[in-house]
C-alpha atoms as a PDB file:
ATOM      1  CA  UNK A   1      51.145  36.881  44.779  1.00  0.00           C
ATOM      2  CA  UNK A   2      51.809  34.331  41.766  1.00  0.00           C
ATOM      3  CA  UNK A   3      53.597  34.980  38.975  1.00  0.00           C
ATOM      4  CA  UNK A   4      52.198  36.875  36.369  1.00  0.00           C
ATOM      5  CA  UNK A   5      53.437  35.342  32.800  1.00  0.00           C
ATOM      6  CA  UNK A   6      50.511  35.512  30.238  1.00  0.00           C
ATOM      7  CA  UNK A   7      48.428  38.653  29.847  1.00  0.00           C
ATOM      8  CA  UNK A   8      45.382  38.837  28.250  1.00  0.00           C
ATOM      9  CA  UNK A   9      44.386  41.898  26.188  1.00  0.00           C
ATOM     10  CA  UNK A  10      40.686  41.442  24.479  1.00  0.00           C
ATOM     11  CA  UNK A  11      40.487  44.394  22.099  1.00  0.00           C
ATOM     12  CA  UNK A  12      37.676  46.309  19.802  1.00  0.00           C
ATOM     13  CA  UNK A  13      40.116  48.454  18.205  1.00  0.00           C
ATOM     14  CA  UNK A  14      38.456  51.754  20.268  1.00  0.00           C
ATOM     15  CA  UNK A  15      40.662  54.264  21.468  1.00  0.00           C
ATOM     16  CA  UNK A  16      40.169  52.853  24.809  1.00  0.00           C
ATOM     17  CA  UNK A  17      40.632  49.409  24.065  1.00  0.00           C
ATOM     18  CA  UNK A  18      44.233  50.798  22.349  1.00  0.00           C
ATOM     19  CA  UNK A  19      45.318  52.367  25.524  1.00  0.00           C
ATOM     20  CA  UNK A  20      44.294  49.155  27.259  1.00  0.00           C
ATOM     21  CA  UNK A  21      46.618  47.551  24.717  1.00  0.00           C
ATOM     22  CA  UNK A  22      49.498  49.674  25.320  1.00  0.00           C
ATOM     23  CA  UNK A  23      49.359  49.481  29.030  1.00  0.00           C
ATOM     24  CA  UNK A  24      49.189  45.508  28.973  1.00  0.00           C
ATOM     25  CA  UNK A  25      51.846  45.659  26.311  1.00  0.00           C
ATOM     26  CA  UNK A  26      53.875  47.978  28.970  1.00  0.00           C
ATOM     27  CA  UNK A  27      53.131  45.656  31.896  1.00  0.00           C
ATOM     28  CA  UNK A  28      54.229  42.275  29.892  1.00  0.00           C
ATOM     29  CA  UNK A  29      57.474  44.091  28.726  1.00  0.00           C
ATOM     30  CA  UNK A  30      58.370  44.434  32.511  1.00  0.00           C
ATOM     31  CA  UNK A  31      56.949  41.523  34.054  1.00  0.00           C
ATOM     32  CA  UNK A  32      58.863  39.298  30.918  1.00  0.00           C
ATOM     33  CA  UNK A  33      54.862  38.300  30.085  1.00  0.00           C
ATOM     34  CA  UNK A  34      53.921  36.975  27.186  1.00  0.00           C
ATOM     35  CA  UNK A  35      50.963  38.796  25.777  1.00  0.00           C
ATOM     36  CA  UNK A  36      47.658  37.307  23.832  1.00  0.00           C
ATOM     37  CA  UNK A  37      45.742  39.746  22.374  1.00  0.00           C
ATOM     38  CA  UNK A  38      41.853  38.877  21.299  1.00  0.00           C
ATOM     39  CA  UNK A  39      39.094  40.248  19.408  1.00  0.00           C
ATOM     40  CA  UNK A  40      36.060  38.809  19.548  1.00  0.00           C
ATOM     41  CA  UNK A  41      33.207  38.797  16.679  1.00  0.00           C
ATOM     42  CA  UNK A  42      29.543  39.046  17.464  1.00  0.00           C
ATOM     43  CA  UNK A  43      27.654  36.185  16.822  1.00  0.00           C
ATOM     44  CA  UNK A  44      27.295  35.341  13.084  1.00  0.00           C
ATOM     45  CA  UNK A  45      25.248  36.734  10.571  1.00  0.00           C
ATOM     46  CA  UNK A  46      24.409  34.046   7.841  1.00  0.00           C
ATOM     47  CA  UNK A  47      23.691  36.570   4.860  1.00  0.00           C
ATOM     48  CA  UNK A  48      25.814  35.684   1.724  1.00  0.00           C
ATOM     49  CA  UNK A  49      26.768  38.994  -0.010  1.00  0.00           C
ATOM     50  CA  UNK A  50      29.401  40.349  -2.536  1.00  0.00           C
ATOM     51  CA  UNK A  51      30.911  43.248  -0.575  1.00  0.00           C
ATOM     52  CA  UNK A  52      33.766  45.290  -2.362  1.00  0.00           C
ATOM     53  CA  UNK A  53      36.776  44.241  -1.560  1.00  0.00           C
ATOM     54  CA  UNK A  54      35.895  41.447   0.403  1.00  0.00           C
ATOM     55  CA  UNK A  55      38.477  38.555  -1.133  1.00  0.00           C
ATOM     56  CA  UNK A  56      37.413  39.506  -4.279  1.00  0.00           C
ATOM     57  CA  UNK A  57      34.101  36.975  -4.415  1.00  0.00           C
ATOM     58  CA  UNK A  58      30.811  36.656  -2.755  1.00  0.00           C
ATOM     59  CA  UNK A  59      31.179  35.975   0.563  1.00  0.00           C
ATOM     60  CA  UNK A  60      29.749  35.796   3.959  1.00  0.00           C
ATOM     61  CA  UNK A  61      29.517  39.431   6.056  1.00  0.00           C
ATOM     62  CA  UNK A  62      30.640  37.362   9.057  1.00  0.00           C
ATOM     63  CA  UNK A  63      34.291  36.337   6.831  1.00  0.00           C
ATOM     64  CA  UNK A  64      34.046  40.007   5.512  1.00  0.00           C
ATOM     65  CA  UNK A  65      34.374  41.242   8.953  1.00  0.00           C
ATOM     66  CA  UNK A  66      37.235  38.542  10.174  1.00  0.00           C
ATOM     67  CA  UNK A  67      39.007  40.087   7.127  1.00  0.00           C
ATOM     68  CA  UNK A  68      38.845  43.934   8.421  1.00  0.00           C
ATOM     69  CA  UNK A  69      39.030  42.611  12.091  1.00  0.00           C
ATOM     70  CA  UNK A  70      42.810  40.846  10.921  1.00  0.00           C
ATOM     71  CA  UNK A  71      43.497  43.758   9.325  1.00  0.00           C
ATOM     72  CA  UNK A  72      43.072  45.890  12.527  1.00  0.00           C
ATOM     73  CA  UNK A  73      44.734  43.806  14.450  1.00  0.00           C
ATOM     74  CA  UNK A  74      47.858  43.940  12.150  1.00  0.00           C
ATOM     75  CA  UNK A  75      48.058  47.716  12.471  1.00  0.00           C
ATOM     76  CA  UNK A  76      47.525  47.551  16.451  1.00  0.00           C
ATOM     77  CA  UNK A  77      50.525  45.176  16.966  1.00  0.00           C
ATOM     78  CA  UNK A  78      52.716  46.998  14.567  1.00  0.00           C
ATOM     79  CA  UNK A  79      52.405  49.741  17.168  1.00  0.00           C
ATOM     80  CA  UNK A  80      54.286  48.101  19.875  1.00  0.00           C
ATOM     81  CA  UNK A  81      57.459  49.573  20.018  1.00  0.00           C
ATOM     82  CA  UNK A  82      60.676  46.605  19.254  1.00  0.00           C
ATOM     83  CA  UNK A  83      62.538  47.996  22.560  1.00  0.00           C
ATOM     84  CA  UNK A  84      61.439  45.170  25.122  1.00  0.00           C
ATOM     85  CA  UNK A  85      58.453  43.551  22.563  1.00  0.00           C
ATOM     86  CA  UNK A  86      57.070  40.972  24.217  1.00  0.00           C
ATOM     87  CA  UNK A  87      56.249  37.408  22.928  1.00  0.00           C
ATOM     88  CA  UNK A  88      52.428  38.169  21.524  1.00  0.00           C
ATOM     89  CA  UNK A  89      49.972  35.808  20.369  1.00  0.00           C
ATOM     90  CA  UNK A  90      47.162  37.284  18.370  1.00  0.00           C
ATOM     91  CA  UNK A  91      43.940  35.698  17.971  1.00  0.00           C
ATOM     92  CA  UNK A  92      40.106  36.451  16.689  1.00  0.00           C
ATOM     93  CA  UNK A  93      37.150  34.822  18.073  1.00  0.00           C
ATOM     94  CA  UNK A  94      33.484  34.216  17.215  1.00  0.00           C
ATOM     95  CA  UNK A  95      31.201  34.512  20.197  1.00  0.00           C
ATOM     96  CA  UNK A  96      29.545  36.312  23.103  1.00  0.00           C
ATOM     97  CA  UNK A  97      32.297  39.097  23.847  1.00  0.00           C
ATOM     98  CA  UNK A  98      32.216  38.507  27.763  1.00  0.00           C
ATOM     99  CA  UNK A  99      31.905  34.772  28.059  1.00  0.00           C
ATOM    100  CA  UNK A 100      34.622  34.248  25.048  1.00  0.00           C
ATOM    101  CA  UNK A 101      36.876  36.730  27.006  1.00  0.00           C
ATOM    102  CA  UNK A 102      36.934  34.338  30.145  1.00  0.00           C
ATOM    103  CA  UNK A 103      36.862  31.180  28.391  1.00  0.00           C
ATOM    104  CA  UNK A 104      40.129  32.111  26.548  1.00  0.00           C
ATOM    105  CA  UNK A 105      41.673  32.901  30.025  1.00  0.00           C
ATOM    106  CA  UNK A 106      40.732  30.079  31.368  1.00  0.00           C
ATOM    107  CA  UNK A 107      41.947  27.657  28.481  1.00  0.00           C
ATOM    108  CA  UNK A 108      45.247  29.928  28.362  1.00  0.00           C
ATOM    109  CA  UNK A 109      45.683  30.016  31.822  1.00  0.00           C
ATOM    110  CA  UNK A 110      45.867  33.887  31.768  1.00  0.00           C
ATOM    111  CA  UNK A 111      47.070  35.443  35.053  1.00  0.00           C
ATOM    112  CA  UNK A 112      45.837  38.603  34.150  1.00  0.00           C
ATOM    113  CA  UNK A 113      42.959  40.282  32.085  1.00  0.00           C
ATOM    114  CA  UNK A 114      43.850  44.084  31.000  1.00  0.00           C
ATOM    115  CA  UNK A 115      40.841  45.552  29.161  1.00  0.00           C
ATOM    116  CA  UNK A 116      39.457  48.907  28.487  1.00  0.00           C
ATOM    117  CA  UNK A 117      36.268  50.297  29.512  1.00  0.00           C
ATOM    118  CA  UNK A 118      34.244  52.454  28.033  1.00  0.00           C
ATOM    119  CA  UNK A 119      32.556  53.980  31.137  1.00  0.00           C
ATOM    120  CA  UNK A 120      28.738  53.658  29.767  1.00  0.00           C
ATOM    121  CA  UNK A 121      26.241  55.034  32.451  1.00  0.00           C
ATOM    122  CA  UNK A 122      22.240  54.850  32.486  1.00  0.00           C
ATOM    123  CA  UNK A 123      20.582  54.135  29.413  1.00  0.00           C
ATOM    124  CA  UNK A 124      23.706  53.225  27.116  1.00  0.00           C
ATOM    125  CA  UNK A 125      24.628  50.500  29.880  1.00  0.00           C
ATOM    126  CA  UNK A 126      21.160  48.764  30.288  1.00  0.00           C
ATOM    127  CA  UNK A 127      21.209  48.804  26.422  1.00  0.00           C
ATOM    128  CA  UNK A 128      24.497  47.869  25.790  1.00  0.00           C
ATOM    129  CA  UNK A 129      25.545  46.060  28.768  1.00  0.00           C
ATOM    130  CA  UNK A 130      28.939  45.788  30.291  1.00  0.00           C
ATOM    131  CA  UNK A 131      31.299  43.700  28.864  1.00  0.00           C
ATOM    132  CA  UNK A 132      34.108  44.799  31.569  1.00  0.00           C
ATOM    133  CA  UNK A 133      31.673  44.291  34.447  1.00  0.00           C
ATOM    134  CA  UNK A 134      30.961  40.808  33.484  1.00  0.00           C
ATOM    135  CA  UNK A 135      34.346  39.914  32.574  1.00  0.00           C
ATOM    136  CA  UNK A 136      35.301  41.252  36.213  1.00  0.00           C
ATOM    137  CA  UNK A 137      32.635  38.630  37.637  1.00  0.00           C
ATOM    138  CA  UNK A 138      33.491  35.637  35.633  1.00  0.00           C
ATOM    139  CA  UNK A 139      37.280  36.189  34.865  1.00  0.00           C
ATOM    140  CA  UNK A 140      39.359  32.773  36.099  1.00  0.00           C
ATOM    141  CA  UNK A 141      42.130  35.940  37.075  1.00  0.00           C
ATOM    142  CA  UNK A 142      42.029  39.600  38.101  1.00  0.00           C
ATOM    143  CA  UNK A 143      40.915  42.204  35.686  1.00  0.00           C
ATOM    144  CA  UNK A 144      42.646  45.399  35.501  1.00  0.00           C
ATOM    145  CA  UNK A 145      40.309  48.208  33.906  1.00  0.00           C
ATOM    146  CA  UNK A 146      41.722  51.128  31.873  1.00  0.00           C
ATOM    147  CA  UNK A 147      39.758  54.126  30.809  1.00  0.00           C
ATOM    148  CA  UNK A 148      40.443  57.139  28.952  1.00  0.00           C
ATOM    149  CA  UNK A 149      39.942  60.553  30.301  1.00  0.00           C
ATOM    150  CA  UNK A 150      36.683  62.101  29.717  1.00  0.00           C
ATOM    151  CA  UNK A 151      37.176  64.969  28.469  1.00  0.00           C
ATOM    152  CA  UNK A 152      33.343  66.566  29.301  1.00  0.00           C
ATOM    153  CA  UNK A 153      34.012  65.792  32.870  1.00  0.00           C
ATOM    154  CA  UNK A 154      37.634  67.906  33.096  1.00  0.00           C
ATOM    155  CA  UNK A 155      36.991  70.857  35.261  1.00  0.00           C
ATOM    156  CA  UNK A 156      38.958  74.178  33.579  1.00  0.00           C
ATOM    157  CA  UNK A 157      39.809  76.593  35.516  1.00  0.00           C
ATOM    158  CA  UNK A 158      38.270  80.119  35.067  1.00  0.00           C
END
């Protein structure tokens, strides 16, 4: 088995993209991985606006939501604890969610794609799609999944 030395960690700030987070964060402190940590944009919306807050001028919704998506990702990486931090390289990308995922692990030579899943069935996945299950098919690397508990499906005891 190669080395494992850069982990990739493609976020949407979810719940179960944060425990995906923590868990690659976990896996590069032990391994001595560096970490890159992505969020990808949908594609972009050319409406000029003048949202609240938004640099303080009219501006694009696309910049608008860069702006809240840096944000975000500030707060996420100020949760990793400093005991064993490892090296992290944060980064926000424009594009198709699946096919930027892969391209970034190709071009960073990622040995390792940890993502969360959201565990969409029927309906909501022919709608929605599957980012995970396409990154699984096209990732340059293996993909480990990571899914929160559903907490309908526990089974209490009577």
């Amino acid at each position: 088995m190669p080395a494992i030395t850069r982990i990739l960690v493609p976020v949407d700030f979810s719940p179960c993209s944060r425990a995906a987070f923590e868990y690659g964060a976990s896996l590069a402190s032990q391994l001595g991985a560096s970490l890159e940590v992505l969020h990808v944009l949908g594609p972009p919306n050319v409406v000029n606006l003048d949202l609240p807050g938004a640099l303080g001028t009219p501006t694009t919704f696309k910049r608008y939501e860069r702006t809240l998506a840096a944000r975000e990702m500030e707060k996420l990486l100020s949760d990793v604890s400093h005991a064993g931090k490892p090296a992290i390289k944060a980064r926000i990308e424009e594009g198709d969610a699946a096919a930027t995922i892969v391209w970034i692990a190709e071009q960073r030579g990622c040995e390792l794609i940890v993502m969360g899943t959201h565990g969409r069935t029927g309906l909501a996945r022919v709608l929605l799609g599957s980012v995970a299950e396409n990154v699984v098919r096209l990732a340059p690397c293996p993909v480990l999944t990571v899914r929160l508990p559903d907490e309908a499906a526990v089974v209490r005891a009577s």
